[in-house]
C-alpha atoms as a PDB file:
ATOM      1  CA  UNK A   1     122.517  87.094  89.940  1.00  0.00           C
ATOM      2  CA  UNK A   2     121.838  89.970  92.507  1.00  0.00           C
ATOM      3  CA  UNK A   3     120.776  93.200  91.496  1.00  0.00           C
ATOM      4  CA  UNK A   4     119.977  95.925  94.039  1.00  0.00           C
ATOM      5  CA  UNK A   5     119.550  99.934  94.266  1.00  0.00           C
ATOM      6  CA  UNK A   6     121.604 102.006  97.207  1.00  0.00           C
ATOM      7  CA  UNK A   7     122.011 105.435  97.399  1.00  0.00           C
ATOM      8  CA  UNK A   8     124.972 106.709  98.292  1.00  0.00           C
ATOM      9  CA  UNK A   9     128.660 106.078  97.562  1.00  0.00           C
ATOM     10  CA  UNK A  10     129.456 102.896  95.986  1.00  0.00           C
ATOM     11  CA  UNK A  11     133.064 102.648  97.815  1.00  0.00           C
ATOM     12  CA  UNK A  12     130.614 102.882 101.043  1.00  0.00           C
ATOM     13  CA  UNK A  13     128.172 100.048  99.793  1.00  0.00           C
ATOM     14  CA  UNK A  14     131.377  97.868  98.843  1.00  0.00           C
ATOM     15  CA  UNK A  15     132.160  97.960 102.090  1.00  0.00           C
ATOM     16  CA  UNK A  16     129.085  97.446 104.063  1.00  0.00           C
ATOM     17  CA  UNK A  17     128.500  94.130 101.912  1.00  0.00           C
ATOM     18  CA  UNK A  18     132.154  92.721 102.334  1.00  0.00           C
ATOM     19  CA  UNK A  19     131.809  93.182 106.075  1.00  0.00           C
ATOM     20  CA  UNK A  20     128.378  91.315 106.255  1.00  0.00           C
ATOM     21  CA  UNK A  21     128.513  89.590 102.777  1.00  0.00           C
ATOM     22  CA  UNK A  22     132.152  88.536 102.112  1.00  0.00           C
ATOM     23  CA  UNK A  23     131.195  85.465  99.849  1.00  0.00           C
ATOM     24  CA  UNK A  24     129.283  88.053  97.091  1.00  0.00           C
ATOM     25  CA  UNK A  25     133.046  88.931  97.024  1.00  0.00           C
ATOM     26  CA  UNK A  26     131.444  92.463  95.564  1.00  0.00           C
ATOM     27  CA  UNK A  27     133.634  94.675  93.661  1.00  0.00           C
ATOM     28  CA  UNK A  28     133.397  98.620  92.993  1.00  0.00           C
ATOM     29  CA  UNK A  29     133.582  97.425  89.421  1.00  0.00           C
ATOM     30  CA  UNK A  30     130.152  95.483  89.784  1.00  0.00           C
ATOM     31  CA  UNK A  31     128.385  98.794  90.916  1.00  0.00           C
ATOM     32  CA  UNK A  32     127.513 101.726  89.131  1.00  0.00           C
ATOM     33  CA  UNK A  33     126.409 105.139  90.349  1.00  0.00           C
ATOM     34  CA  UNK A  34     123.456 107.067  89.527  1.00  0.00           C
ATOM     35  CA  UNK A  35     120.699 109.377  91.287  1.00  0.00           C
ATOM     36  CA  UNK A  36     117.381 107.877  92.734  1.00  0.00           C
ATOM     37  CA  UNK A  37     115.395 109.634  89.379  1.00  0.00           C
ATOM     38  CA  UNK A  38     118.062 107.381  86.910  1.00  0.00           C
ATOM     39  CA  UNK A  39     117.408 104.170  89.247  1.00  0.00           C
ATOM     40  CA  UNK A  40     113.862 104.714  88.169  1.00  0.00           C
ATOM     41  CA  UNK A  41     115.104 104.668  84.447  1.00  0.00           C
ATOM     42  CA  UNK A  42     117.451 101.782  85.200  1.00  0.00           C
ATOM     43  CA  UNK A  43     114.852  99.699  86.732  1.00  0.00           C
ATOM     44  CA  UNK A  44     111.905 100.374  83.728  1.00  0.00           C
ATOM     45  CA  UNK A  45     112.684 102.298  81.016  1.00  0.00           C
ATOM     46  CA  UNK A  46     109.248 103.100  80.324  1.00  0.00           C
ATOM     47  CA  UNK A  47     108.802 105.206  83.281  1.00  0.00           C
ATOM     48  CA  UNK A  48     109.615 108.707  83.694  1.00  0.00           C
ATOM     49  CA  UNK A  49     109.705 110.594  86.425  1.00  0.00           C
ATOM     50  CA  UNK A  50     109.613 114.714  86.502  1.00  0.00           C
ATOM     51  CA  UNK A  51     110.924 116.545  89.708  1.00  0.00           C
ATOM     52  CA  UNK A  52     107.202 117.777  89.940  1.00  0.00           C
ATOM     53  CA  UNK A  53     107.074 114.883  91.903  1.00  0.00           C
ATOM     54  CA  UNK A  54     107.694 116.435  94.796  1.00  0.00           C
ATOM     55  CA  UNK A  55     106.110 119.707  93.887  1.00  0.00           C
ATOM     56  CA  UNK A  56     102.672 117.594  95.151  1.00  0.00           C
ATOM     57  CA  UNK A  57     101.216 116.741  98.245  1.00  0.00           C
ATOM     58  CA  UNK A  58     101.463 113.285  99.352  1.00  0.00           C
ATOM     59  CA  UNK A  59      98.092 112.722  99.297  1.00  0.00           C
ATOM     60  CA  UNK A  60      97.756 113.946  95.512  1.00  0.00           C
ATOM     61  CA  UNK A  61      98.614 110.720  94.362  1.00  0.00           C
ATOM     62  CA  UNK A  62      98.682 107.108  95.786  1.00  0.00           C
ATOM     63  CA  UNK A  63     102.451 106.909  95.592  1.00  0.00           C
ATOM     64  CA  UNK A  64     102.863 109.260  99.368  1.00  0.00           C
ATOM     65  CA  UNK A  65     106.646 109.115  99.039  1.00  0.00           C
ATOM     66  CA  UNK A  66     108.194 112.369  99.104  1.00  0.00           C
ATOM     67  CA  UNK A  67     109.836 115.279 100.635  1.00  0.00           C
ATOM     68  CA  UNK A  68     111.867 113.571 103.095  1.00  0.00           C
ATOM     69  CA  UNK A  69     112.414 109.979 101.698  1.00  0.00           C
ATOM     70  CA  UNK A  70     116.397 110.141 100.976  1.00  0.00           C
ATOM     71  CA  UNK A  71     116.626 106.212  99.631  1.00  0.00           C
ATOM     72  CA  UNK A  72     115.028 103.664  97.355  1.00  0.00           C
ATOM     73  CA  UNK A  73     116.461 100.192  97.737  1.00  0.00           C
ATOM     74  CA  UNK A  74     115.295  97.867  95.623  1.00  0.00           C
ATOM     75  CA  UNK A  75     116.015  94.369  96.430  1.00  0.00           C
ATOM     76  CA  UNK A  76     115.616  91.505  93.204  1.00  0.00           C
ATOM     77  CA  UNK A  77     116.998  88.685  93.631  1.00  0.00           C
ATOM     78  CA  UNK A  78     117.062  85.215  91.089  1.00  0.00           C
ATOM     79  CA  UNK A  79     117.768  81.820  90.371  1.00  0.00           C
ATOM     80  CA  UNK A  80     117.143  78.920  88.619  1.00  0.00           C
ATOM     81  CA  UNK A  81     117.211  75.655  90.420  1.00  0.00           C
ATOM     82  CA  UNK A  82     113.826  75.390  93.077  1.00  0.00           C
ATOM     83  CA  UNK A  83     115.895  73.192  95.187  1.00  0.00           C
ATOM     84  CA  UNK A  84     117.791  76.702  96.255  1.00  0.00           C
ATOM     85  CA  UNK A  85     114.594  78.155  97.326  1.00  0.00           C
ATOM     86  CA  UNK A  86     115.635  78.329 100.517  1.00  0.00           C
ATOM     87  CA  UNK A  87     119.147  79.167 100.557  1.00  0.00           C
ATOM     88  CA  UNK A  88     118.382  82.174  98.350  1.00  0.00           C
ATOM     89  CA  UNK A  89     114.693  83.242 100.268  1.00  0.00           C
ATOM     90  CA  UNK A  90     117.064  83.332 103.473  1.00  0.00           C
ATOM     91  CA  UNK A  91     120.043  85.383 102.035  1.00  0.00           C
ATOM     92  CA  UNK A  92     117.538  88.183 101.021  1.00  0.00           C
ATOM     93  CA  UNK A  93     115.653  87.990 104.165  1.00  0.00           C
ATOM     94  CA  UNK A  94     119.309  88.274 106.249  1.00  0.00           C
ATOM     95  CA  UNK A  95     120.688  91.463 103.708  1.00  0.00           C
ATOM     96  CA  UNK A  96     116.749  92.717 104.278  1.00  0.00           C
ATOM     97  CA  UNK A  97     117.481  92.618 108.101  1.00  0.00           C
ATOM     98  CA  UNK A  98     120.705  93.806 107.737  1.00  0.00           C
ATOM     99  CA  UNK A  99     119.755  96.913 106.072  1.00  0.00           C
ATOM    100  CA  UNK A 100     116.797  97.761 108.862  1.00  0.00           C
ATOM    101  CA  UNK A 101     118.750 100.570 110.498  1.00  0.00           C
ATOM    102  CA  UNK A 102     119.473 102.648 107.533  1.00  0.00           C
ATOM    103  CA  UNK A 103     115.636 102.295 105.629  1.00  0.00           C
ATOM    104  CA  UNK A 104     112.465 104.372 106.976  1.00  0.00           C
ATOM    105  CA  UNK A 105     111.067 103.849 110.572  1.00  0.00           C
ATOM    106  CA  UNK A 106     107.508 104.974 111.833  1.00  0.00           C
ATOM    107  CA  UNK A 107     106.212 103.863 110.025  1.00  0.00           C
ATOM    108  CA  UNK A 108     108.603 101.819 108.282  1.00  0.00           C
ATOM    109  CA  UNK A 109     108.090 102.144 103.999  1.00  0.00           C
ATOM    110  CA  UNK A 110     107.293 100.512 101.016  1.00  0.00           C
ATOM    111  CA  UNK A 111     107.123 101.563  97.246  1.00  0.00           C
ATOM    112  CA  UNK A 112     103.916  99.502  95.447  1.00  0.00           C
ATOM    113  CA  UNK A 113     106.318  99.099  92.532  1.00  0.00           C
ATOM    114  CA  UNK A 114     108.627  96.631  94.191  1.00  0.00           C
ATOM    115  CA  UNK A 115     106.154  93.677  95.559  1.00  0.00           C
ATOM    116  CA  UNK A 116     107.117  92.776  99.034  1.00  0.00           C
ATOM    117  CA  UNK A 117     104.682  89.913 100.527  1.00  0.00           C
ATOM    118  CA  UNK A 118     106.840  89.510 102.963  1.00  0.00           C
ATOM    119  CA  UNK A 119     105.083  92.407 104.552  1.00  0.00           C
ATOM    120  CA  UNK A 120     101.810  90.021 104.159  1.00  0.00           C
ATOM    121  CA  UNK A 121      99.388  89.359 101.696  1.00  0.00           C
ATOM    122  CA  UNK A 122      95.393  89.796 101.665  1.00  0.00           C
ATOM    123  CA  UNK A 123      93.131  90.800  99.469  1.00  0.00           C
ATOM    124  CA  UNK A 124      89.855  89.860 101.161  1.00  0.00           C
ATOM    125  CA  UNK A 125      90.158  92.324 104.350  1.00  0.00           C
ATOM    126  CA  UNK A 126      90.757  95.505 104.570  1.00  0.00           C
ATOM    127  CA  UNK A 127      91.979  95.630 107.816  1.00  0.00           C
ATOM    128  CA  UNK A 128      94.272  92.550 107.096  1.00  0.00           C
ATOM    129  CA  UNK A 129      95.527  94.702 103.995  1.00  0.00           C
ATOM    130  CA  UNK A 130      95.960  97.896 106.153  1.00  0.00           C
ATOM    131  CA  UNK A 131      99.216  95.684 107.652  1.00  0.00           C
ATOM    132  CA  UNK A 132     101.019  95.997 104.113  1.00  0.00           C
ATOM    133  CA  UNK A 133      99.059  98.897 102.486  1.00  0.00           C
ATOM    134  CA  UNK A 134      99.920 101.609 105.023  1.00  0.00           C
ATOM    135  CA  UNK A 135     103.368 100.761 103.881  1.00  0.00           C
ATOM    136  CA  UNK A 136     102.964 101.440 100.273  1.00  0.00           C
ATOM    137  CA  UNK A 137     100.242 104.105 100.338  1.00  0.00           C
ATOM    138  CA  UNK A 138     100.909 106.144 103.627  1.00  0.00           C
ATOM    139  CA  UNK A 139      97.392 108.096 104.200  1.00  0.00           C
ATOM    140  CA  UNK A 140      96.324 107.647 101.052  1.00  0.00           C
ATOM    141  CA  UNK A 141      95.199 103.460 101.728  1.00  0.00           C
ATOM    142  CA  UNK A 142      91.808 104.292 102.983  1.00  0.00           C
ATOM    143  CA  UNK A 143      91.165 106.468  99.749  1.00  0.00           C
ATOM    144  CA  UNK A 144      92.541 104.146  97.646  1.00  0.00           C
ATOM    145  CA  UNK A 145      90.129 101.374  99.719  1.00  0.00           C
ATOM    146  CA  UNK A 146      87.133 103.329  98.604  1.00  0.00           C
ATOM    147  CA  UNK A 147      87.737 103.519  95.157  1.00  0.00           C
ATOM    148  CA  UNK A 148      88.403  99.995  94.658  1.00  0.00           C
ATOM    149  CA  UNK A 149      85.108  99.581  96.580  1.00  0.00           C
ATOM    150  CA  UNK A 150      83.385 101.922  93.735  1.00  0.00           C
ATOM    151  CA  UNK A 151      84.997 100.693  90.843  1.00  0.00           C
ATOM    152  CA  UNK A 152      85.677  97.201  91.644  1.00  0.00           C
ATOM    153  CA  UNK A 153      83.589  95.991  94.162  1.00  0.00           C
ATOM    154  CA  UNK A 154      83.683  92.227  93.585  1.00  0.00           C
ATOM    155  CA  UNK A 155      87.454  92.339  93.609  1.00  0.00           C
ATOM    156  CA  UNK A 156      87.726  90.571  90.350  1.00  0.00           C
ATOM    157  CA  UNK A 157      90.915  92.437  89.616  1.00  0.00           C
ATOM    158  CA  UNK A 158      93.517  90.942  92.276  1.00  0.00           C
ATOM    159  CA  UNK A 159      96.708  89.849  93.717  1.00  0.00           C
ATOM    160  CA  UNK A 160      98.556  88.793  96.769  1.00  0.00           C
ATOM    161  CA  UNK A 161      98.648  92.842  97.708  1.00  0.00           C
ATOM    162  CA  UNK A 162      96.032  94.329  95.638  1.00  0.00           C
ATOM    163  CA  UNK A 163      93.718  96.990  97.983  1.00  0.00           C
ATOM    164  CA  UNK A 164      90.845  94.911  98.503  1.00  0.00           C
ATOM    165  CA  UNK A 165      87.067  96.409  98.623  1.00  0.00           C
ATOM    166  CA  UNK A 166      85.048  97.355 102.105  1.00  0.00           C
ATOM    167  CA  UNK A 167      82.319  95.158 102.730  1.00  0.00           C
ATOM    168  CA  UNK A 168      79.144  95.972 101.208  1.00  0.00           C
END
């Protein structure tokens, strides 16, 4: 099972993916249209989102995505035999790469809400985190940095791309 988010036409995604993807043999019939705000919906139905969103600076909250950011693509992906591991770790990784020209550049984008460790993993340096948590958190990473080195500065509250404290 695949399960993605694309904004824009579906006719248009249809055919991007039976040019690069013919064997997902995708149909207009397996994709349904809605706005970015009902993918959010979609995706967790516990979360709502407001357009005042974007009535805030970036730096107002950690999530810095706004004005400007056209497309959330959300890429999940499952199966149930380990053996495909591989087979399946490579077909996201080559639809991933596929999809580089149309997602954000310079600095390229991440929401914190769909866990990428493919952008790396850390959660002992800061610097080593900067790599990943630029791409989440924009300007807001060294912020963020300082209050998990106020309120959790033994970093007992982790994972693979959890802000990790400074040094002190």
């Amino acid at each position: 099972m695949f399960e993605g988010t694309y904004l824009g036409r579906k006719n248009e995604l249809v055919n991007k993916i039976a040019n690069s993807f013919p064997e997902l043999q995708m149909e207009s019939a397996n994709c349904e249209e809605m706005s970015w705000i009902e993918t959010i919906a979609y995706f967790d139905n516990n979360i709502q989102v407001s357009e005042l969103t974007n009535r805030k600076p970036s730096n107002a909250t950690p999530f810095p995505h706004r004005a400007g950011t056209l497309f959330n693509i959300h890429y999940n992906i499952s199966w149930s035999e380990s053996c495909e591991d591989d087979y399946y770790l490579k077909w996201m990784r080559d639809l991933y790469q596929y999809m580089e020209p149309y997602v954000s550049h310079s600095p390229r984008a991440a929401y914190i809400n769909f866990l990428d460790l493919d952008l790396g993993t850390s959660h002992d340096s800061v610097e080593e985190a900067r790599v990943w948590g630029e791409k989440y958190f924009g300007a807001n990473f060294d912020r963020l940095v300082d209050a998990k080195t106020q309120v959790d500065p033994a970093n007992n509250f982790n994972n693979p791309q959890s802000i990790p404290p400074r040094c002190v």
